[in-house]
N, C-alpha and C. Protein backbone atom coordinates (compact mmCIF):
# COMPACT_ATOMS: atom_id res chain seq x y z
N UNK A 1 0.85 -1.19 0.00
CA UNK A 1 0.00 0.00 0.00
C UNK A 1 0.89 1.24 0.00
N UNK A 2 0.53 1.67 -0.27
CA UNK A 2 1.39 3.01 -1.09
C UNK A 2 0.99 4.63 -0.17
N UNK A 3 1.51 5.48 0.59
CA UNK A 3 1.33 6.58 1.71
C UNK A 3 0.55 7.33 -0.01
N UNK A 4 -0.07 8.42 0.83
CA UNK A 4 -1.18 9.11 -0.45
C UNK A 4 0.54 9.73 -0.48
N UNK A 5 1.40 10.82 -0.34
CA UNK A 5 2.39 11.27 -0.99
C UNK A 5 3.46 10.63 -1.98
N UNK A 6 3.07 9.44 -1.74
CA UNK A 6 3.96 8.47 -2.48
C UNK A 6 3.19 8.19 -3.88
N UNK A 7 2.21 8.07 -3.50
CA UNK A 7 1.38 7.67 -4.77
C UNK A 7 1.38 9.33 -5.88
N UNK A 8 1.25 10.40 -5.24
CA UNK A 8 0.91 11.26 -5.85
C UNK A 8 3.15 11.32 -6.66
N UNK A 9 4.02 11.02 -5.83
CA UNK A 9 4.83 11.60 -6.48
C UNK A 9 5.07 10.67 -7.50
N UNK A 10 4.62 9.46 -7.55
CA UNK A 10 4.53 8.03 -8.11
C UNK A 10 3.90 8.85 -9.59
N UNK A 11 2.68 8.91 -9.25
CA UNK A 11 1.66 9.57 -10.40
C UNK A 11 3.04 10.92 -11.18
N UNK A 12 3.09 11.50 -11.01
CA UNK A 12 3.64 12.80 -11.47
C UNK A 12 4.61 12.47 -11.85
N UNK A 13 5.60 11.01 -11.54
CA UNK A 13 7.05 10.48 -12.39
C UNK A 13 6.45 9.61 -13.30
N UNK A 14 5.53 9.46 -13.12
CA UNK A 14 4.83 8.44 -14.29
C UNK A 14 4.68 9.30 -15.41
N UNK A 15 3.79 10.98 -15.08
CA UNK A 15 3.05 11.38 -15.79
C UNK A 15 4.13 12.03 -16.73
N UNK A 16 5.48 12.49 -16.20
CA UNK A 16 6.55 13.21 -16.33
C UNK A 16 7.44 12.40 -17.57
N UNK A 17 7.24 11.03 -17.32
CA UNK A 17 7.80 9.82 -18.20
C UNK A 17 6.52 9.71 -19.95
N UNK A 18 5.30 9.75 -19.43
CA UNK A 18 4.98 9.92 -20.40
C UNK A 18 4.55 11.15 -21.31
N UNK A 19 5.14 12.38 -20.61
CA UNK A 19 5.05 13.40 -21.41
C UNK A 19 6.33 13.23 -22.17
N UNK A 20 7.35 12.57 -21.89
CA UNK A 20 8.83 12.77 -22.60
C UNK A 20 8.87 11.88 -23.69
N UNK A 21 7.84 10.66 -23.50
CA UNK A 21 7.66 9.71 -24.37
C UNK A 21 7.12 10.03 -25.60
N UNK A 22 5.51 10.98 -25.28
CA UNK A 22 4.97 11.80 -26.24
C UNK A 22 5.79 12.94 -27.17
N UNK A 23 6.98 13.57 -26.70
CA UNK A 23 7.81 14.33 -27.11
C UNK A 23 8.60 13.83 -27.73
N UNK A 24 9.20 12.80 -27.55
CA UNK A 24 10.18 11.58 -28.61
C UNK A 24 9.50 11.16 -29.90
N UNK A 25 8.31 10.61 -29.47
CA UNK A 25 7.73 10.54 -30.85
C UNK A 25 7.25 11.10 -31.61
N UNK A 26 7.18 12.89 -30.76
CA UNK A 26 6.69 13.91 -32.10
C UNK A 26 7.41 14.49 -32.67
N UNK A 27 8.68 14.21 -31.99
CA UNK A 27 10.30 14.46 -32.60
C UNK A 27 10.95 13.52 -34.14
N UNK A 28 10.31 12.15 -33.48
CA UNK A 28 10.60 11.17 -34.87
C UNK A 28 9.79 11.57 -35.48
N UNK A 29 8.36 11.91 -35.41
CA UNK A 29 7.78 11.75 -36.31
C UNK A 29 8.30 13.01 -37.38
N UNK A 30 8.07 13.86 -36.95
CA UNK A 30 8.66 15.44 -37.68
C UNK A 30 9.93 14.51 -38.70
N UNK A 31 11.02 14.11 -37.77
CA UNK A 31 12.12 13.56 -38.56
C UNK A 31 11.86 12.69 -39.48
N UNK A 32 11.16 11.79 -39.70
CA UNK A 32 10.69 10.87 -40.49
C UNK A 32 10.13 11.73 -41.88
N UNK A 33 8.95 12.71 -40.99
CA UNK A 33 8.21 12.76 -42.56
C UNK A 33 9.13 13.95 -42.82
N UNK A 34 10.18 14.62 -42.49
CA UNK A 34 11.59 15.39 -43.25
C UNK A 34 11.98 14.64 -43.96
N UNK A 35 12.12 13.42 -43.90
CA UNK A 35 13.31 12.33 -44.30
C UNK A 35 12.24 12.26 -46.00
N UNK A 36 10.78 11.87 -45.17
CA UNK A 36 10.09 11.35 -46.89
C UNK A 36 9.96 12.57 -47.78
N UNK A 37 10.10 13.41 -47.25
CA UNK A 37 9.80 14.64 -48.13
C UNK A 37 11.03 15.14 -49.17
N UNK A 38 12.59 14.60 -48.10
CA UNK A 38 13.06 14.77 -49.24
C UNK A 38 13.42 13.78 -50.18
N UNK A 39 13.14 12.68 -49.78
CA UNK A 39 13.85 11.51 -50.54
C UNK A 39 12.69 11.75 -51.63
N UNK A 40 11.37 11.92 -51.54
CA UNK A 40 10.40 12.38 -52.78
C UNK A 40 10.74 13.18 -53.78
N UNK A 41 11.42 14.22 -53.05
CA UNK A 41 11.80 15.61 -54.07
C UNK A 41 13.36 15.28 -54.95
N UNK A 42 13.71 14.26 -54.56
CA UNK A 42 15.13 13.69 -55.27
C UNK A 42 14.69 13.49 -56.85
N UNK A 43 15.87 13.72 -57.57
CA UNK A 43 15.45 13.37 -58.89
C UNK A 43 15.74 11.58 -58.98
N UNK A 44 14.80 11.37 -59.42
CA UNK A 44 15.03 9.86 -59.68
C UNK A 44 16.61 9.46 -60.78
N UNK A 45 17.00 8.32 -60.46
CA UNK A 45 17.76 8.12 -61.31
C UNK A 45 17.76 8.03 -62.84
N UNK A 46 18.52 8.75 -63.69
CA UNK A 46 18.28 8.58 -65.28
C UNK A 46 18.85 7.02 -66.15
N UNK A 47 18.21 6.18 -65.88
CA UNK A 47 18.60 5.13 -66.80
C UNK A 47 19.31 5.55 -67.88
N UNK A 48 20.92 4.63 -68.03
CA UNK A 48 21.84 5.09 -68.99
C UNK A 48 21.27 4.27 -70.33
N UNK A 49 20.96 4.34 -71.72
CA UNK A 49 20.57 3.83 -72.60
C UNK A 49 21.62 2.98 -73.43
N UNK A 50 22.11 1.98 -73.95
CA UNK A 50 23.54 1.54 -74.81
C UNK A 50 23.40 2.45 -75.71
């Protein structure tokens, strides 16, 4: 059983963990769709013809 101060600082390292979690992945995500945006805008390769 857990003292109510324990639980509350319990709660708030929890809550603290998943705000950083939420911030990581809105970090990849940004990075990711940077990544597709430019690999889209690349010129494709020109097939050499004999």
């Amino acid at each position: 059983m857990l003292l109510p101060g324990q639980e509350a600082l319990l709660r708030a390292s929890y809550d603290t963990a998943f705000r950083q979690l939420l911030g990581a992945l809105a970090g990849l995500a940004v990075a990711l769709a940077g990544l597709v945006l430019y690999l889209l805008r690349q010129e494709p390769p020109q097939a050499s013809r004999p």
